[in-house]
Protein backbone atom coordinates (compact mmCIF):
# COMPACT_ATOMS: atom_id res chain seq x y z
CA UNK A 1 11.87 41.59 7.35
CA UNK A 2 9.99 39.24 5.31
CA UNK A 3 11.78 35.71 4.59
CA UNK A 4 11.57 32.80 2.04
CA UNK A 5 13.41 29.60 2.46
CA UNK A 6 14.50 27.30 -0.46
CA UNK A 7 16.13 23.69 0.56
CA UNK A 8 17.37 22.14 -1.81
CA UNK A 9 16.63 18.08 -2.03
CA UNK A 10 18.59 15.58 -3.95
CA UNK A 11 16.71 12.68 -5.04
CA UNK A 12 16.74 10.12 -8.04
CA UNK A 13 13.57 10.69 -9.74
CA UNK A 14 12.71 14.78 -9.92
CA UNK A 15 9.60 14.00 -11.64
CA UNK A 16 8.04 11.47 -8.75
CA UNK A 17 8.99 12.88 -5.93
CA UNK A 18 7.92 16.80 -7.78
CA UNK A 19 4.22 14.34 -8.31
CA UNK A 20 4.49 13.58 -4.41
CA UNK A 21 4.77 17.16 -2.80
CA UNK A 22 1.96 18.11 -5.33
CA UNK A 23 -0.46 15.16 -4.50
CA UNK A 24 0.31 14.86 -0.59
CA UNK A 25 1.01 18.93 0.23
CA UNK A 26 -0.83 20.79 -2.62
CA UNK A 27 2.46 21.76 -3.62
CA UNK A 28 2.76 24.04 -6.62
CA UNK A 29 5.57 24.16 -9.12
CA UNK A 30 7.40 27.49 -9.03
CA UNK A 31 9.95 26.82 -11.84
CA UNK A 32 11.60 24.56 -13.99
CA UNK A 33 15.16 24.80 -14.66
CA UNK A 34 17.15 23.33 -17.35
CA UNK A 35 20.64 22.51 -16.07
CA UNK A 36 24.23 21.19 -17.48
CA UNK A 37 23.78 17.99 -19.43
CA UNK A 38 19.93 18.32 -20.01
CA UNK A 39 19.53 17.87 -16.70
CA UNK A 40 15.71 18.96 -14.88
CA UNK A 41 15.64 21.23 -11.41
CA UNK A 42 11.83 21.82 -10.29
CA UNK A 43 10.91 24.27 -7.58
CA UNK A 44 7.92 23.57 -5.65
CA UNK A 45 5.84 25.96 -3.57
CA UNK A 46 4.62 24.29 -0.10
CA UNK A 47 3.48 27.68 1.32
CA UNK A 48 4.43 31.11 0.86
CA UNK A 49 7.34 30.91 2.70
CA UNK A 50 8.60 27.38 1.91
CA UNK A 51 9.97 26.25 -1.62
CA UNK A 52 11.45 23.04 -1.93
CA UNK A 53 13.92 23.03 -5.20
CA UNK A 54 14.81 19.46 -6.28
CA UNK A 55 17.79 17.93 -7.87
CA UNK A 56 18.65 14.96 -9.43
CA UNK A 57 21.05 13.10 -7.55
CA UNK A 58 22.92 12.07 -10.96
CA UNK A 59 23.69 15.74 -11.77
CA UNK A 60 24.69 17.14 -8.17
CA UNK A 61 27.06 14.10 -7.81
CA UNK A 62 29.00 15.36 -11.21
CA UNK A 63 28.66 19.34 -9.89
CA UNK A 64 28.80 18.85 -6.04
CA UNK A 65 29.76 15.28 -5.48
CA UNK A 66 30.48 16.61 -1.61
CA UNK A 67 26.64 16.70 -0.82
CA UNK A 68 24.83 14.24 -2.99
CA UNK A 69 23.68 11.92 -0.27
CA UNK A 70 22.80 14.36 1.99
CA UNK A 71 19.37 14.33 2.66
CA UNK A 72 18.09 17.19 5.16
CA UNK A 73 16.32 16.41 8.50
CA UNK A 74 13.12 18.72 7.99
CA UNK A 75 10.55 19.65 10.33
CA UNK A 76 7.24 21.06 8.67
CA UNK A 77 4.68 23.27 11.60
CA UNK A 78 1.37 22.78 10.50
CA UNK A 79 -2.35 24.39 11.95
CA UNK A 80 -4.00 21.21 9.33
CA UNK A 81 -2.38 18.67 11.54
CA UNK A 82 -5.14 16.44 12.05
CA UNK A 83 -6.12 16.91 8.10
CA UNK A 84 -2.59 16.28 6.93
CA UNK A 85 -1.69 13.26 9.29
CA UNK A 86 -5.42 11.90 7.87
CA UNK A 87 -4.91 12.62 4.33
CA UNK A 88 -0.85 11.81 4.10
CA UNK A 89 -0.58 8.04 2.80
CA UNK A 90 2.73 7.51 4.41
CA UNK A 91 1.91 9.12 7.89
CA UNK A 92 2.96 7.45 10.65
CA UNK A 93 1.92 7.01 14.17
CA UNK A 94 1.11 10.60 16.06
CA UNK A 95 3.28 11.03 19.29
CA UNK A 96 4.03 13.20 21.29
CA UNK A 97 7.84 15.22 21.76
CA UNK A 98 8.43 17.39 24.58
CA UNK A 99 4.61 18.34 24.73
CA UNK A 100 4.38 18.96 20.83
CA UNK A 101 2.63 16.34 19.05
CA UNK A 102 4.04 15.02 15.16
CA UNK A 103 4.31 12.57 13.23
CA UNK A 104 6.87 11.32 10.76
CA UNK A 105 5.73 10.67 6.58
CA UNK A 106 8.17 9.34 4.07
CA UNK A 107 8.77 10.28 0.30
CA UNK A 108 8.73 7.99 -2.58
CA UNK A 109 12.41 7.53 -2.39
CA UNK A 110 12.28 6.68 1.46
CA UNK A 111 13.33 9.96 3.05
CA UNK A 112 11.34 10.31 6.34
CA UNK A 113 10.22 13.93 7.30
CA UNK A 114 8.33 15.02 10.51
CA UNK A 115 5.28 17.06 10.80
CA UNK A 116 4.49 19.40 14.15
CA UNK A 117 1.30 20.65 15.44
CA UNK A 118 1.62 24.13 15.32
């Protein structure tokens, strides 16, 4: 069985942080949905399998008020490890977890994310 996975991310400005996964991963933009109140959703493609569909935080705290801090703990596998920890601009130091190496990057809004050797 074939699998896609969508996580949803909740952030203040859709537009710069849509600008960031395109100019740091090569992301692509999958969709654009117009939601209650005039309110933007973009998907972004970061691989086949991957999309990342982002929120504003203003509109899920009206719809879903429960979750609109949450911000996941994500873990991107990559075989460009080298070339992404080289190329990210927020990329921090490479060490090394339980004999795996990563490294940790940030968004524009502060969120930090971690990147595996794969």
């Amino acid at each position: 069985m074939k699998m896609k996975t969508r996580i949803m991310i909740y952030v203040d400005d859709v537009d710069m942080n849509v600008e960031f996964w395109i100019d740091e991963f090569g992301a692509q933009i999958v969709a654009r949905q117009t939601l209650n109140g005039g309110y933007q959703n973009v998907i972004v493609g970061i691989s086949n399998e991957v999309e990342l569909s982002i929120f504003p935080k203003d509109y899920i705290r009206i719809y879903s008020p429960e979750v609109s801090e949450n911000v996941p703990s994500l873990m991107f596998f990559s075989s460009d490890f080298d070339k992404l920890h080289d190329n990210l601009l927020s990329a921090g130091e490479i060490t090394e977890v339980n004999g795996v190496l990563t490294f940790n990057f940030i968004d524009p809004e502060g969120n930090y994310f971690v990147v595996a050797k794969s």
